[in-house]
C-alpha atoms as a PDB file:
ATOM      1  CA  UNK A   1       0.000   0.000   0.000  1.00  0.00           C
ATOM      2  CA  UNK A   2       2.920   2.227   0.491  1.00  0.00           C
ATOM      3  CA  UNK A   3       4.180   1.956  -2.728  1.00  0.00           C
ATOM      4  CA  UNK A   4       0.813   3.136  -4.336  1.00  0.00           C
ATOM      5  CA  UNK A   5       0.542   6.249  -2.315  1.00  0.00           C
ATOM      6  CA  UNK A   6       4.017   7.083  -2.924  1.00  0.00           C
ATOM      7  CA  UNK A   7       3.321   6.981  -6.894  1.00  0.00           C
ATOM      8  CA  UNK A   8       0.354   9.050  -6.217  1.00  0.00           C
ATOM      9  CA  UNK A   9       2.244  11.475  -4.233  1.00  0.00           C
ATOM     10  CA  UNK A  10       4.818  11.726  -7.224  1.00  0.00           C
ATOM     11  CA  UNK A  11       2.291  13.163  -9.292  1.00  0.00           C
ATOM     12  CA  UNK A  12       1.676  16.655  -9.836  1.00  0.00           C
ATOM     13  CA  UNK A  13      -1.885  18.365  -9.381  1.00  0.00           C
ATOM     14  CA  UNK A  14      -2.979  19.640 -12.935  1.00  0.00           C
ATOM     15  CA  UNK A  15      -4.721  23.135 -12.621  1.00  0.00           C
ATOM     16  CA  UNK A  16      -8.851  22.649 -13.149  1.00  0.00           C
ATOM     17  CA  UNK A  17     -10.062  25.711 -14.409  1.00  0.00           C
ATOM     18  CA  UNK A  18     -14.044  24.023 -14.762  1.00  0.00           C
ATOM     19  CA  UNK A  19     -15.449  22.465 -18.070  1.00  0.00           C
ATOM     20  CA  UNK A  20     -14.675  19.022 -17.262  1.00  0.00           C
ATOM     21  CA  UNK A  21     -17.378  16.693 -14.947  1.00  0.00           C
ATOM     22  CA  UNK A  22     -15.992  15.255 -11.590  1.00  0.00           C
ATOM     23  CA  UNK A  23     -15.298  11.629 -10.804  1.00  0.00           C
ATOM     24  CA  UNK A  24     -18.208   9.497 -10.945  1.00  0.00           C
ATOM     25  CA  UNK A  25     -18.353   6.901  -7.222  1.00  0.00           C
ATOM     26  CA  UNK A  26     -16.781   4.122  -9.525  1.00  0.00           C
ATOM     27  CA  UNK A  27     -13.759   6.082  -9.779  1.00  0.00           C
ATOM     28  CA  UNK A  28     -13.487   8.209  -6.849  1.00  0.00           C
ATOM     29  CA  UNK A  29     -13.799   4.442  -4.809  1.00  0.00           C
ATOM     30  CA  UNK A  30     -10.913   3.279  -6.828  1.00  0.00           C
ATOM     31  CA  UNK A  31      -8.543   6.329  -6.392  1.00  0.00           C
ATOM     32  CA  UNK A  32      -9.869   6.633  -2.366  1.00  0.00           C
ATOM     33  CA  UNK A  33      -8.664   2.619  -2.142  1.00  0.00           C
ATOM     34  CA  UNK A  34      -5.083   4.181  -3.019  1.00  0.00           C
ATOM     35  CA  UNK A  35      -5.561   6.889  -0.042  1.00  0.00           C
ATOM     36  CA  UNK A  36      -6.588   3.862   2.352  1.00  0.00           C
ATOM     37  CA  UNK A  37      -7.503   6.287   5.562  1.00  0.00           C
ATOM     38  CA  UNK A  38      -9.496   9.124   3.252  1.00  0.00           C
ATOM     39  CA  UNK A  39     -13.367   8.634   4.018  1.00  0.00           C
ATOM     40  CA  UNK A  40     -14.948   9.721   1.004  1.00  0.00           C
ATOM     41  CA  UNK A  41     -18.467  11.182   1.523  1.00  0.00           C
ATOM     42  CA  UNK A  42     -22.091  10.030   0.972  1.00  0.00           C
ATOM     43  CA  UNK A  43     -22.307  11.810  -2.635  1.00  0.00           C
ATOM     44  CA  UNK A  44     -18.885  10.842  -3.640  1.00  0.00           C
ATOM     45  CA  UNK A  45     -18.030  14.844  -3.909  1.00  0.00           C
ATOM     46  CA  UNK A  46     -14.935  15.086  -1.084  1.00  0.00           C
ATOM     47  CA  UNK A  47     -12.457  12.942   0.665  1.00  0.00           C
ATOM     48  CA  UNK A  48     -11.688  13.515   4.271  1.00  0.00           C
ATOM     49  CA  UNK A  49      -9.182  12.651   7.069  1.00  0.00           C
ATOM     50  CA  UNK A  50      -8.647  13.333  10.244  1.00  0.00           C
ATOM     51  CA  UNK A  51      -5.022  13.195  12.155  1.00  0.00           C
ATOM     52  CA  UNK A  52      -4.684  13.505  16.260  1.00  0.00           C
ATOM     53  CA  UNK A  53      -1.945  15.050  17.896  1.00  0.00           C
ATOM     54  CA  UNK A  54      -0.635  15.100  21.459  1.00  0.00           C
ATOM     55  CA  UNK A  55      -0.393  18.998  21.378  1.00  0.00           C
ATOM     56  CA  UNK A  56      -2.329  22.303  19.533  1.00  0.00           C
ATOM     57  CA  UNK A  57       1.295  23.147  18.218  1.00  0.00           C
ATOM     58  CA  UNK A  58       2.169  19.809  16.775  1.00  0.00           C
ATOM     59  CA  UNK A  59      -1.181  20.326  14.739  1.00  0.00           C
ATOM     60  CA  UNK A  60      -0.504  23.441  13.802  1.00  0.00           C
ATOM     61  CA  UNK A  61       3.271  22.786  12.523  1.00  0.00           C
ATOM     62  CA  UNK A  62       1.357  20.120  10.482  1.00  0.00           C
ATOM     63  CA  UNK A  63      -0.890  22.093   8.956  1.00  0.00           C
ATOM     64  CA  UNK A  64       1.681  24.755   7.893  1.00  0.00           C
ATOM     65  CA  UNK A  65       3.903  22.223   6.669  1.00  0.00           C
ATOM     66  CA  UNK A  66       0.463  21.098   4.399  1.00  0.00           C
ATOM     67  CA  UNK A  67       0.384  24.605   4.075  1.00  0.00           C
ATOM     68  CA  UNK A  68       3.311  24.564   1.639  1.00  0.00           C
ATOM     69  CA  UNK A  69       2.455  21.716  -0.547  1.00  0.00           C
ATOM     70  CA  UNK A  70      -0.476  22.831  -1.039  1.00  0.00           C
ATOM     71  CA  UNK A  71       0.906  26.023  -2.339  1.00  0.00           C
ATOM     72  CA  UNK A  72       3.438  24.499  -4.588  1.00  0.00           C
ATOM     73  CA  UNK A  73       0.830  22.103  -5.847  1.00  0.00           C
ATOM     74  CA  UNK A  74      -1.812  24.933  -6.152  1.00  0.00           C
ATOM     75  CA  UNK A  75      -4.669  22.370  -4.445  1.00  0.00           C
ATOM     76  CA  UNK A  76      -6.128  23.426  -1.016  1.00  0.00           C
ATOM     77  CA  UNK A  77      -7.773  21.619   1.176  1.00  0.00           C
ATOM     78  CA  UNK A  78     -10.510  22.756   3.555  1.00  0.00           C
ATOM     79  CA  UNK A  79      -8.980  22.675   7.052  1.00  0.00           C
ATOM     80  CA  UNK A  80     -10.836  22.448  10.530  1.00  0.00           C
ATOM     81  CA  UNK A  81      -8.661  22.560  13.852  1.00  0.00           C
ATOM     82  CA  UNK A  82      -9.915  21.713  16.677  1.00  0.00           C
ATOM     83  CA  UNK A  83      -7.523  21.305  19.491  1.00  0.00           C
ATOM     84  CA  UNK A  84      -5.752  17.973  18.869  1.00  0.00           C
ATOM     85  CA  UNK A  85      -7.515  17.159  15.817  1.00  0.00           C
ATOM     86  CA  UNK A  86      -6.496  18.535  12.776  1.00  0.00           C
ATOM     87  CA  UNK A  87      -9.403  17.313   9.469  1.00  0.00           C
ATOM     88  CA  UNK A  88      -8.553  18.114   6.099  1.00  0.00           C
ATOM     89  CA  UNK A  89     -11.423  17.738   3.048  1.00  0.00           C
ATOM     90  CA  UNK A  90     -10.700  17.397  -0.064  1.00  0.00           C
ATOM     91  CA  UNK A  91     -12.624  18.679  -3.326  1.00  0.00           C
ATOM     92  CA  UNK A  92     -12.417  20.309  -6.581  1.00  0.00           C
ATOM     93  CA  UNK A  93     -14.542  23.380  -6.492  1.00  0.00           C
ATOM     94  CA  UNK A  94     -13.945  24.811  -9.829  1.00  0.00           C
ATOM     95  CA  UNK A  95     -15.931  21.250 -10.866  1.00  0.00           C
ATOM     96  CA  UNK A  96     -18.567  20.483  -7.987  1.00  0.00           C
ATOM     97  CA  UNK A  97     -16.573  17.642  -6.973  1.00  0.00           C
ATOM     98  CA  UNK A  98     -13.837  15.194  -7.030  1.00  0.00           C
ATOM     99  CA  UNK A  99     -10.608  15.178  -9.294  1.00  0.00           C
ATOM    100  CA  UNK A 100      -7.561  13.318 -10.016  1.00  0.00           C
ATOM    101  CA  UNK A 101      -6.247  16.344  -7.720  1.00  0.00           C
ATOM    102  CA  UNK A 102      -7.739  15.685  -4.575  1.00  0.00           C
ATOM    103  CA  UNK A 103      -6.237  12.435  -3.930  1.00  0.00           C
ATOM    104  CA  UNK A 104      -2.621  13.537  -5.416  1.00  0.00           C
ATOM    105  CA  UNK A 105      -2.830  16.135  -2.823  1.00  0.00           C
ATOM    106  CA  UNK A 106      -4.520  13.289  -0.377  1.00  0.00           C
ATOM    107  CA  UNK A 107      -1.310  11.017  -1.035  1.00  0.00           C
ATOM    108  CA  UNK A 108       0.560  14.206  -0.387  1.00  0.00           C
ATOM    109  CA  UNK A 109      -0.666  14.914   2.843  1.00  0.00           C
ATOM    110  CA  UNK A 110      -0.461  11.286   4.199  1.00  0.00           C
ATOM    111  CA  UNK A 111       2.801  11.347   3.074  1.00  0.00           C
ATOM    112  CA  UNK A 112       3.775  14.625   5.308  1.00  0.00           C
ATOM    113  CA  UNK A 113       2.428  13.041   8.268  1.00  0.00           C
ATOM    114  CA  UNK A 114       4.313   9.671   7.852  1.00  0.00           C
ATOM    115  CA  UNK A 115       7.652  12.068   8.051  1.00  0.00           C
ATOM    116  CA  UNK A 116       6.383  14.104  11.906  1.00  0.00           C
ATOM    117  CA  UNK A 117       8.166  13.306  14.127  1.00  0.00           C
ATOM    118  CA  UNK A 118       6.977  11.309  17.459  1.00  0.00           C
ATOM    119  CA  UNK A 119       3.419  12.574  18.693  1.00  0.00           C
ATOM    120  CA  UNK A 120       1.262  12.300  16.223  1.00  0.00           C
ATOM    121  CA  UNK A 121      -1.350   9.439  16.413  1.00  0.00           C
ATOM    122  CA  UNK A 122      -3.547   8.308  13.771  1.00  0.00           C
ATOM    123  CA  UNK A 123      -6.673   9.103  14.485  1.00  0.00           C
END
């Protein structure tokens, strides 16, 4: 499973300007399978994941390091913070919905995490 969400992570998020549909359920289930701990929702329109951390600044410092993929990658997640919780969601707005990009950026994410150091749980 590692393997898979590095290659994902490799990849680059392509700008989406609109014009295009989003991922249909079929699709979105078999991109989310490469993301194993994304839930994706009812309608098949976000993914979403929630880390735990022993402290607010651990979250925090993991957020900004997001922070700075995101940028480069120019695909931003929604962010909540709440205390030791940090949930990021995951959708393409310029389409309504799910792209290639969200779980790129999803790999991306998991992939920052798995390099904090000790004291932050899974959640």
């Amino acid at each position: 499973m590692m393997k898979v969400m590095t290659d994902l992570a490799a990849r680059r998020c392509v700008p989406c300007e609109g014009g295009e549909p989003p991922l249909s359920r079929e699709p979105a289930e078999r991109l989310r399978g490469m993301v194993a701990r994304w839930e994706l929702d009812e309608h098949a329109r976000s993914i979403r994941r929630t880390f735990r951390f022993t402290t607010f600044k651990e979250g925090i410092a993991f957020v900004n390091d997001v922070a700075d993929v995101a940028e480069a990658e120019g695909h931003h997640p929604d962010i909540t913070i709440r205390y030791l919780r940090v949930t990021f969601t995951l959708t393409t707005h310029a389409i309504g919905g799910l792209s290639e990009n969200d779980f790129i950026m999803a790999a991306k994410i998991d992939q920052v995490y798995a390099t904090r150091p000790a004291g932050a749980t899974p959640a």
